[in-house]
PDB file of N, CA and C in Angstrom:
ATOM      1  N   UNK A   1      12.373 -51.299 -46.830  1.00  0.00           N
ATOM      2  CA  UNK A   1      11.555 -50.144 -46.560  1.00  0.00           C
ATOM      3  C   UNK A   1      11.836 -49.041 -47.579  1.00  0.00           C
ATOM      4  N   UNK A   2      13.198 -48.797 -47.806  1.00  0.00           N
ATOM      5  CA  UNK A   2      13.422 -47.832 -48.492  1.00  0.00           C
ATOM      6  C   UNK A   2      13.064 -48.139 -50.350  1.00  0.00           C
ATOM      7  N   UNK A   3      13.444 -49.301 -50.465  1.00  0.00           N
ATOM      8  CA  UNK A   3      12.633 -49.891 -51.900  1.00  0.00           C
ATOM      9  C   UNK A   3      11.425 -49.464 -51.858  1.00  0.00           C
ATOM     10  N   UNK A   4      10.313 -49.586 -51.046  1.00  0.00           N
ATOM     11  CA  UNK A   4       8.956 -49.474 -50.612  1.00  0.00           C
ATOM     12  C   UNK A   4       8.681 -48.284 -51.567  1.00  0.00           C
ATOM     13  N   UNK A   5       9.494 -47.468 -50.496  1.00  0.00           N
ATOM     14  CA  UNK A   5       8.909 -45.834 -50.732  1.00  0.00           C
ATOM     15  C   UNK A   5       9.462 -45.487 -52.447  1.00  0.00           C
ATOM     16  N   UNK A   6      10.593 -45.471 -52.728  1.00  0.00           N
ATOM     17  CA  UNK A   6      11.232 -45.791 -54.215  1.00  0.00           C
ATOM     18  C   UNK A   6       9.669 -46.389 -55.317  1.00  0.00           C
ATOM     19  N   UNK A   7       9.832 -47.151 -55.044  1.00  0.00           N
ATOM     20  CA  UNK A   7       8.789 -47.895 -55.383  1.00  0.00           C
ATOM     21  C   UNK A   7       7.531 -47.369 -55.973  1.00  0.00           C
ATOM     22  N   UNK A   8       6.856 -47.236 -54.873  1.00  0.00           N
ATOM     23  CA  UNK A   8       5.891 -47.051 -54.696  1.00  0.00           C
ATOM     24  C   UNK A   8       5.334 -45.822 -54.201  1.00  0.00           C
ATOM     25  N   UNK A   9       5.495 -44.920 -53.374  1.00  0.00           N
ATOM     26  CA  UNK A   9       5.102 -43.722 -52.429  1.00  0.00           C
ATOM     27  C   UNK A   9       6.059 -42.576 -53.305  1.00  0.00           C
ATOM     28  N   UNK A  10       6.913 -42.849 -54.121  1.00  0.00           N
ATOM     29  CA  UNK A  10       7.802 -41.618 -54.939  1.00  0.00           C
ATOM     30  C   UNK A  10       7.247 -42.192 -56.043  1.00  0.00           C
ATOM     31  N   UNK A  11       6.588 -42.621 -56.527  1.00  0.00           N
ATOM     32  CA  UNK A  11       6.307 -43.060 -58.271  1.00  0.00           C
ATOM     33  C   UNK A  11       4.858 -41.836 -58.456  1.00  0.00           C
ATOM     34  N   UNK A  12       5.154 -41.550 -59.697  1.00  0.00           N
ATOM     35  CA  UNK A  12       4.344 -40.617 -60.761  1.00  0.00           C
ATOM     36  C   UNK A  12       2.580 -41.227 -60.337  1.00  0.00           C
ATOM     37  N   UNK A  13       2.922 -42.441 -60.963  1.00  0.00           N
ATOM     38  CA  UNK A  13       1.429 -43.068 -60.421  1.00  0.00           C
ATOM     39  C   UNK A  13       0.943 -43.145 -59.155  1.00  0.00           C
ATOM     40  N   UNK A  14       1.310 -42.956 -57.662  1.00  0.00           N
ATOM     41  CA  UNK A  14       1.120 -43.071 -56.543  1.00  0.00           C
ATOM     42  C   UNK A  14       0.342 -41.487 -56.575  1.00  0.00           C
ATOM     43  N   UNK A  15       1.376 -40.803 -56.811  1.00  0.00           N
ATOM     44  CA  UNK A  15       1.279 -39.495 -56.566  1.00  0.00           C
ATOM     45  C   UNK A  15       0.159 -38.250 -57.367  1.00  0.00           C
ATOM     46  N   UNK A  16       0.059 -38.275 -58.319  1.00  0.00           N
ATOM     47  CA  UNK A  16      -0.412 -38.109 -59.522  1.00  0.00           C
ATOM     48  C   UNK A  16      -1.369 -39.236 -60.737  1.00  0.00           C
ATOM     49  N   UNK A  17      -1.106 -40.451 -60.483  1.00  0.00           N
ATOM     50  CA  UNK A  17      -1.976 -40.990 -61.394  1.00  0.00           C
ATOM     51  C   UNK A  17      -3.704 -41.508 -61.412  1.00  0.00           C
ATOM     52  N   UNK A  18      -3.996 -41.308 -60.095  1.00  0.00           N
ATOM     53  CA  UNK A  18      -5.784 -40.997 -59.713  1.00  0.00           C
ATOM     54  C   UNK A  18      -5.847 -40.125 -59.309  1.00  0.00           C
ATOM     55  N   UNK A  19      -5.714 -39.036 -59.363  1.00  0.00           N
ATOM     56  CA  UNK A  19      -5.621 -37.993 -58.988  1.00  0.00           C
ATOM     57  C   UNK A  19      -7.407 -37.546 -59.475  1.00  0.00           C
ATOM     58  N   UNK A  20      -7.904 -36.581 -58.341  1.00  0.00           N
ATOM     59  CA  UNK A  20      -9.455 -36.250 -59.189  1.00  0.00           C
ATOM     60  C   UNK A  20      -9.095 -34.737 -59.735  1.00  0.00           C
ATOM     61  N   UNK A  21     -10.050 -34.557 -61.089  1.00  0.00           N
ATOM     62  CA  UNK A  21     -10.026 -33.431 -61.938  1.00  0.00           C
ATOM     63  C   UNK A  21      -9.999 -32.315 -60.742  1.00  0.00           C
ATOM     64  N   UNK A  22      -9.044 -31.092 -61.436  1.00  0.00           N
ATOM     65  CA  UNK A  22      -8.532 -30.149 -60.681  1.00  0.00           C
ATOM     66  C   UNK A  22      -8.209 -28.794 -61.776  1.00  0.00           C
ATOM     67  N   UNK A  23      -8.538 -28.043 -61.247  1.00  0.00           N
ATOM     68  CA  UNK A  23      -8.056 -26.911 -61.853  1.00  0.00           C
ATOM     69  C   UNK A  23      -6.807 -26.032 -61.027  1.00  0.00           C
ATOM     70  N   UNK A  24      -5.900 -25.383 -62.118  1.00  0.00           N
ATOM     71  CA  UNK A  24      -5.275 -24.137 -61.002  1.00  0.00           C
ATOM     72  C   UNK A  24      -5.149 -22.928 -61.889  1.00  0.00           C
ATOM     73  N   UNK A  25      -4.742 -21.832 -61.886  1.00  0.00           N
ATOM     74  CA  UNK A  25      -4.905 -20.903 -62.426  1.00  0.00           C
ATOM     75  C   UNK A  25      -3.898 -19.950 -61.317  1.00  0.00           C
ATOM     76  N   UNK A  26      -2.771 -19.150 -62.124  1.00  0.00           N
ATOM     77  CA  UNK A  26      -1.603 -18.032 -61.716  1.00  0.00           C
ATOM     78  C   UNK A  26      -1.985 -17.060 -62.340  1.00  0.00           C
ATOM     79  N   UNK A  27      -1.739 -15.455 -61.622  1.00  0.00           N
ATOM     80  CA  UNK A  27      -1.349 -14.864 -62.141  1.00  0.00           C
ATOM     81  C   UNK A  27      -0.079 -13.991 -62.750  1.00  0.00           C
ATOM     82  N   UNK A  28       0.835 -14.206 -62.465  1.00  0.00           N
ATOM     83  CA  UNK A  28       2.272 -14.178 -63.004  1.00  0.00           C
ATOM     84  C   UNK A  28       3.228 -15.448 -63.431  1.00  0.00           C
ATOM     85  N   UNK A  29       3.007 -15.589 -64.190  1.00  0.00           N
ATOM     86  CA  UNK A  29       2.373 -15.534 -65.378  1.00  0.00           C
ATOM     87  C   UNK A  29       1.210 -15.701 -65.660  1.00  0.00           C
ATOM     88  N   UNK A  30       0.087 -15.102 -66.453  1.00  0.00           N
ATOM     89  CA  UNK A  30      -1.100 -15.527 -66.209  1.00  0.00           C
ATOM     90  C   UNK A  30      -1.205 -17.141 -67.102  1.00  0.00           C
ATOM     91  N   UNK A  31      -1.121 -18.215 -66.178  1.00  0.00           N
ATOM     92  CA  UNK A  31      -1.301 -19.664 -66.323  1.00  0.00           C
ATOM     93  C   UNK A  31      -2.730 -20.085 -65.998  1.00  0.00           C
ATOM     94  N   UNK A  32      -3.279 -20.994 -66.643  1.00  0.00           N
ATOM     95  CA  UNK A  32      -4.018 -21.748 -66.194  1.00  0.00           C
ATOM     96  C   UNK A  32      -4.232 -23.244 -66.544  1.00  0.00           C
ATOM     97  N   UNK A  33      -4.750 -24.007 -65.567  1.00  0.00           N
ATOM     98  CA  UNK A  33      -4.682 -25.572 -66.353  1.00  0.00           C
ATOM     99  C   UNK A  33      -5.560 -26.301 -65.902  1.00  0.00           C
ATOM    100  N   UNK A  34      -6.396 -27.395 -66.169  1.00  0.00           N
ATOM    101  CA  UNK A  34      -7.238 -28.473 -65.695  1.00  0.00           C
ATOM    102  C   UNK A  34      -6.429 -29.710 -65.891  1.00  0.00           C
ATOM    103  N   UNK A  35      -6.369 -30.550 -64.879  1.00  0.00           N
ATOM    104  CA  UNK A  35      -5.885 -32.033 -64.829  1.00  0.00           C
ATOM    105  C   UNK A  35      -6.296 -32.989 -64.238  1.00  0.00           C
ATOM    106  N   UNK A  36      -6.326 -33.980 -64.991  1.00  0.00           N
ATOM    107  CA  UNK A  36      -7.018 -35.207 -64.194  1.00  0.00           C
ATOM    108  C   UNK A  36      -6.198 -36.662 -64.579  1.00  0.00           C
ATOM    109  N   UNK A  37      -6.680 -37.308 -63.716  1.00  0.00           N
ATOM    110  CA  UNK A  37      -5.943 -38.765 -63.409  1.00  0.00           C
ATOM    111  C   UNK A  37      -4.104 -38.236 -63.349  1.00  0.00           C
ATOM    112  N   UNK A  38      -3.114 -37.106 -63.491  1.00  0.00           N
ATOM    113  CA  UNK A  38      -1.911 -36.678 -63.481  1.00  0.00           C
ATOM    114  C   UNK A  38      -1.526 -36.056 -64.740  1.00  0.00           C
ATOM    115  N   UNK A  39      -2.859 -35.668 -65.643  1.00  0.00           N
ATOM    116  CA  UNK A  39      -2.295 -35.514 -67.123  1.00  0.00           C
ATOM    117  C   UNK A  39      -3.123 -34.049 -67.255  1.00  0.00           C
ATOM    118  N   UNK A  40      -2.635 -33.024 -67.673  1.00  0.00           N
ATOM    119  CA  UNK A  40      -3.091 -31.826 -68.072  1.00  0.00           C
ATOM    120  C   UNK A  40      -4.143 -32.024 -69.608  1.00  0.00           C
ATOM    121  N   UNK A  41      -5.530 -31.105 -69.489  1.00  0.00           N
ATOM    122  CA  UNK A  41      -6.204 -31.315 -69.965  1.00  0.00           C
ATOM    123  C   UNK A  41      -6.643 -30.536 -70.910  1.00  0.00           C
ATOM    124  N   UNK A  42      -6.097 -29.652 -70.195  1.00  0.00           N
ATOM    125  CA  UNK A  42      -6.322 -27.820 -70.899  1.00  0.00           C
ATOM    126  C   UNK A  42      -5.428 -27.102 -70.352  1.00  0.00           C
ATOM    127  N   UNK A  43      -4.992 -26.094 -71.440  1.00  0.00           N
ATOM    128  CA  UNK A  43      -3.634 -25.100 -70.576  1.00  0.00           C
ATOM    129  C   UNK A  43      -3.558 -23.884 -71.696  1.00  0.00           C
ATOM    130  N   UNK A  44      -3.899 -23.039 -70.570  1.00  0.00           N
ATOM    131  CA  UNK A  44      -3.388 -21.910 -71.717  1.00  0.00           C
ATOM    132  C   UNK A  44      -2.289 -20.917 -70.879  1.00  0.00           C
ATOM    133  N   UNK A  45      -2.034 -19.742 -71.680  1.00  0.00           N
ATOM    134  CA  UNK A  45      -1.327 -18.722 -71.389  1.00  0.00           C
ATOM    135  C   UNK A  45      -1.899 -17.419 -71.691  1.00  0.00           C
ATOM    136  N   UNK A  46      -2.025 -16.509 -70.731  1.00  0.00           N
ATOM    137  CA  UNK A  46      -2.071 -15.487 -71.047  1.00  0.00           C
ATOM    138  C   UNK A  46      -4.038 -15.575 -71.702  1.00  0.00           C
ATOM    139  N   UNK A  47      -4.772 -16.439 -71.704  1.00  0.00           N
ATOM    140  CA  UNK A  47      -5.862 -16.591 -72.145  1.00  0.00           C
ATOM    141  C   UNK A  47      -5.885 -17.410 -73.175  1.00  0.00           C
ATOM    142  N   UNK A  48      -4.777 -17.819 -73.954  1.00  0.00           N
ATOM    143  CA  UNK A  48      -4.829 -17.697 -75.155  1.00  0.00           C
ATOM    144  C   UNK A  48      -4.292 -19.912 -75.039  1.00  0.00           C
ATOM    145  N   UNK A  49      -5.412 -20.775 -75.579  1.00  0.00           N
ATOM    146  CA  UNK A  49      -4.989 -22.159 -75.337  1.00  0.00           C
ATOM    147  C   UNK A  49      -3.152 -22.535 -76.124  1.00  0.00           C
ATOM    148  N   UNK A  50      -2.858 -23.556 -75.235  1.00  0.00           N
ATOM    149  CA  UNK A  50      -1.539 -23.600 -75.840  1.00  0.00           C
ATOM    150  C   UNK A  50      -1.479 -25.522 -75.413  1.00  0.00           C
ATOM    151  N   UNK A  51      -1.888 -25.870 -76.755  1.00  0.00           N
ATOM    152  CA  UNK A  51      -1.865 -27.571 -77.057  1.00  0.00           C
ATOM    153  C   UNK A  51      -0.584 -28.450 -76.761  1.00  0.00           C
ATOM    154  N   UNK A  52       0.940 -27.436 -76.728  1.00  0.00           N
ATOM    155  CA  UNK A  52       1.558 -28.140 -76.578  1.00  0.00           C
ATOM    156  C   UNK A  52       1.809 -28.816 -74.883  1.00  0.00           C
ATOM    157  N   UNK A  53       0.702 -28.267 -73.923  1.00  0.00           N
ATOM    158  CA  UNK A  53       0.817 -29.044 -72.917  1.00  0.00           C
ATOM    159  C   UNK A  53      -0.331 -30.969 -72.800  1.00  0.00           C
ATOM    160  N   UNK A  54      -0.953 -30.169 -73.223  1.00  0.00           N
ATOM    161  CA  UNK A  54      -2.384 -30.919 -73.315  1.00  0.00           C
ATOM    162  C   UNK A  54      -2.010 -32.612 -73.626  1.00  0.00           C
ATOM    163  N   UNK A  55      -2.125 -33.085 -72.399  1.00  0.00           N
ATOM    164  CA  UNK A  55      -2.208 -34.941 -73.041  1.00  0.00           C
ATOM    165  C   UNK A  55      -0.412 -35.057 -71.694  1.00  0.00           C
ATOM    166  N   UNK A  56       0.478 -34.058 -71.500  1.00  0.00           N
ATOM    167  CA  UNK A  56       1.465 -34.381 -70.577  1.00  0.00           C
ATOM    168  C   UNK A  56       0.805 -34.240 -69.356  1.00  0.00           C
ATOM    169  N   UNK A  57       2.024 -35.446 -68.917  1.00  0.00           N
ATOM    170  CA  UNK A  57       1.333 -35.944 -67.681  1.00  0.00           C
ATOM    171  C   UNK A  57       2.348 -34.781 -66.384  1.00  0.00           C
ATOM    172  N   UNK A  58       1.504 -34.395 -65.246  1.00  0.00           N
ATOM    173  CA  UNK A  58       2.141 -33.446 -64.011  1.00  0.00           C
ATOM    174  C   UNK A  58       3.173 -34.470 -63.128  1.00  0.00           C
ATOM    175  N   UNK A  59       4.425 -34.341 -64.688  1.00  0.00           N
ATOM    176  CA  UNK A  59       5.907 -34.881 -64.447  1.00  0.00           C
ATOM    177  C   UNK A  59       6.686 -33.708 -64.790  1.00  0.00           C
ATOM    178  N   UNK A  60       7.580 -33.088 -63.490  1.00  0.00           N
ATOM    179  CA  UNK A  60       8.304 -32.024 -63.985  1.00  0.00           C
ATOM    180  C   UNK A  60       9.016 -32.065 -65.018  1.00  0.00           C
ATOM    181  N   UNK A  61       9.737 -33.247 -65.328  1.00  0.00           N
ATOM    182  CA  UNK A  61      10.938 -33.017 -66.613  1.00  0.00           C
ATOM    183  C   UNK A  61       9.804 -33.164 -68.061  1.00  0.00           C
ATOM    184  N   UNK A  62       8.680 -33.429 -67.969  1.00  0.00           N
ATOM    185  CA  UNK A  62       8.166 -33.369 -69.103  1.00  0.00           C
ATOM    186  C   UNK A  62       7.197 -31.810 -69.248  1.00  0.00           C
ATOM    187  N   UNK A  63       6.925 -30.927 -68.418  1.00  0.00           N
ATOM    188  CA  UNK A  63       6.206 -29.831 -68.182  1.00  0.00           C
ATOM    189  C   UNK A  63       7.708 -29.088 -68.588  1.00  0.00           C
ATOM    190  N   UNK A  64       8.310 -29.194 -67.977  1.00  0.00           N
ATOM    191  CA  UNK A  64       9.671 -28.581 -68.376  1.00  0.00           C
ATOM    192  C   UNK A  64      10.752 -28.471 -69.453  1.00  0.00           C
ATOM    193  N   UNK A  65      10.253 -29.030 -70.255  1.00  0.00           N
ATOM    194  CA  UNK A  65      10.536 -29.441 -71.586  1.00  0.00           C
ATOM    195  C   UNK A  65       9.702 -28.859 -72.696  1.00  0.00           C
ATOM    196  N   UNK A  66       8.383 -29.103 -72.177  1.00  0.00           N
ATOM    197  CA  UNK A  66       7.239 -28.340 -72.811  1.00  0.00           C
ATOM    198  C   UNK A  66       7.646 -26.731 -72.467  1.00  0.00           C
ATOM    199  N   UNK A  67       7.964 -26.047 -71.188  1.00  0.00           N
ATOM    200  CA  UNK A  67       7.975 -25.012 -71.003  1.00  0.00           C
ATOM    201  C   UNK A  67       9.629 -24.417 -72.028  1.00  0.00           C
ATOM    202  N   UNK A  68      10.542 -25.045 -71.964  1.00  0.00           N
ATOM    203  CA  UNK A  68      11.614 -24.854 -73.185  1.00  0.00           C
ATOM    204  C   UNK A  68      11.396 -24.591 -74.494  1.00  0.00           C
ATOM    205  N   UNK A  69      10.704 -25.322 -74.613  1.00  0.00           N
ATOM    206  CA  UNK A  69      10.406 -25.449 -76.017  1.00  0.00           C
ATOM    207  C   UNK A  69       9.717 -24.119 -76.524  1.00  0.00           C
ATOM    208  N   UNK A  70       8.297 -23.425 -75.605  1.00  0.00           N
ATOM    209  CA  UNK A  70       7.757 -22.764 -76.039  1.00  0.00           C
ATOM    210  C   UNK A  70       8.305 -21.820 -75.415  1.00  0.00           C
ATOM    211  N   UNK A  71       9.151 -21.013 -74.495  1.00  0.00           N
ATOM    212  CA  UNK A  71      10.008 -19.770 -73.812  1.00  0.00           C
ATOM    213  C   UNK A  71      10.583 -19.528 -74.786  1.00  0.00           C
ATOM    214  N   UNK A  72      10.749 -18.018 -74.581  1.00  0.00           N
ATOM    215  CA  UNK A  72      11.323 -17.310 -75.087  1.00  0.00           C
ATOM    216  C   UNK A  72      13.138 -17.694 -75.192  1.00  0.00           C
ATOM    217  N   UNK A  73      13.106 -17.458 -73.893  1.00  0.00           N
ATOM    218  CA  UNK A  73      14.714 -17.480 -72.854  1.00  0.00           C
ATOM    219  C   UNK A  73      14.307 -18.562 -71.396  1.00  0.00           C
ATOM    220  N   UNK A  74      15.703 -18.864 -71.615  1.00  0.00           N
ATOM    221  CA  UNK A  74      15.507 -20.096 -70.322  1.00  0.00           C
ATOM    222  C   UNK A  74      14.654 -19.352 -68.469  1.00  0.00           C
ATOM    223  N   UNK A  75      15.260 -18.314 -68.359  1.00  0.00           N
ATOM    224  CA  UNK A  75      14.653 -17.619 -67.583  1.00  0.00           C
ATOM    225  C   UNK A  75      12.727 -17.200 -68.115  1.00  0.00           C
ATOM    226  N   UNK A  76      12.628 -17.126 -68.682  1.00  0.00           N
ATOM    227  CA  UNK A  76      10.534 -17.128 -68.852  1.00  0.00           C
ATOM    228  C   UNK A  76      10.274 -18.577 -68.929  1.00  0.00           C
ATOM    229  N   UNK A  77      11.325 -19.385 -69.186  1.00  0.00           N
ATOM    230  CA  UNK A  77      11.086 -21.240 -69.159  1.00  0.00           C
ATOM    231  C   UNK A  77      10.985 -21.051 -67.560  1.00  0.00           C
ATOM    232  N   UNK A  78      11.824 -20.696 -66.958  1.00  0.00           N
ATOM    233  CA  UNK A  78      11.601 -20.858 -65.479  1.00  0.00           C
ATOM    234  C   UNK A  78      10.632 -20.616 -64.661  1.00  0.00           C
ATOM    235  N   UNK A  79      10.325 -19.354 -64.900  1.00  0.00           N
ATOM    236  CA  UNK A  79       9.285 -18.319 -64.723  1.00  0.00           C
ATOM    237  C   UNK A  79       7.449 -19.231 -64.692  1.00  0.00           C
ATOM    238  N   UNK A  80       7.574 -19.894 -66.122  1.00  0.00           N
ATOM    239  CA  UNK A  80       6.287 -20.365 -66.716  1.00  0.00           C
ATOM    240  C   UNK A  80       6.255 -21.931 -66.021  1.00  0.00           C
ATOM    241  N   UNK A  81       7.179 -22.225 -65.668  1.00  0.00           N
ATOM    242  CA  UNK A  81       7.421 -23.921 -64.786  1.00  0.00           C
ATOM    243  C   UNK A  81       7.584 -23.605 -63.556  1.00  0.00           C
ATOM    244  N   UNK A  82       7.522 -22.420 -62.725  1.00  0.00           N
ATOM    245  CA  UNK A  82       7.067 -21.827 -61.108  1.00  0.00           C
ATOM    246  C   UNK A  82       5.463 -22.048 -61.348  1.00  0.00           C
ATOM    247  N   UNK A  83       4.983 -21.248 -62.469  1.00  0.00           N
ATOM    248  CA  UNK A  83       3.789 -20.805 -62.477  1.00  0.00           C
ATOM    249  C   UNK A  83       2.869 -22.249 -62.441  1.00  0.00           C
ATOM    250  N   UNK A  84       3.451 -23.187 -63.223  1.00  0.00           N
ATOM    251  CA  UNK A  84       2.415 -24.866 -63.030  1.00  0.00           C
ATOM    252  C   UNK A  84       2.652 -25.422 -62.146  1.00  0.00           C
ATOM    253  N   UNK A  85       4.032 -25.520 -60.919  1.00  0.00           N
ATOM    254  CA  UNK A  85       3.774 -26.243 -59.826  1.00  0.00           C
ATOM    255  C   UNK A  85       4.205 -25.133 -58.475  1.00  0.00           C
TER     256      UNK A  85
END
């Protein structure tokens, strides 16, 4: 049973990989994003598009990585990875 859920019911693809097109949009930070099938499609900040999300799939350690990379300080990394999930 517990394999099951491992498996299957906790996997990226269960959860996220048919997923139907969706938008969300924050304002603190002002975020916004479109995603479909689990993969971000469009994402900007502040208005302004920012490619380095575009094509990752809505997997925290990979949104979170993306959000490192482009933060300032680990704290606005934090801040900007509240704001997508």
């Amino acid at each position: 049973m517990r394999a099951l859920a491992r498996d299957k019911y906790e996997s990226w693809a269960w959860n996220f990989g048919r997923s139907p097109e969706f938008a969300r949009e924050s304002r603190h930070p002002p975020v916004a994003y479109a995603a479909r099938n689990g993969a971000i499609t469009a994402f900007s900040l502040g208005g302004c598009p920012i490619d380095a999300f575009v094509g990752l799939r809505l997997e925290v350690s990979e949104i979170e990585a993306a959000c490192r990379r482009i933060a300032g300080s680990a704290a606005e990394a934090e801040t900007l990875l509240s704001a997508i999930f």
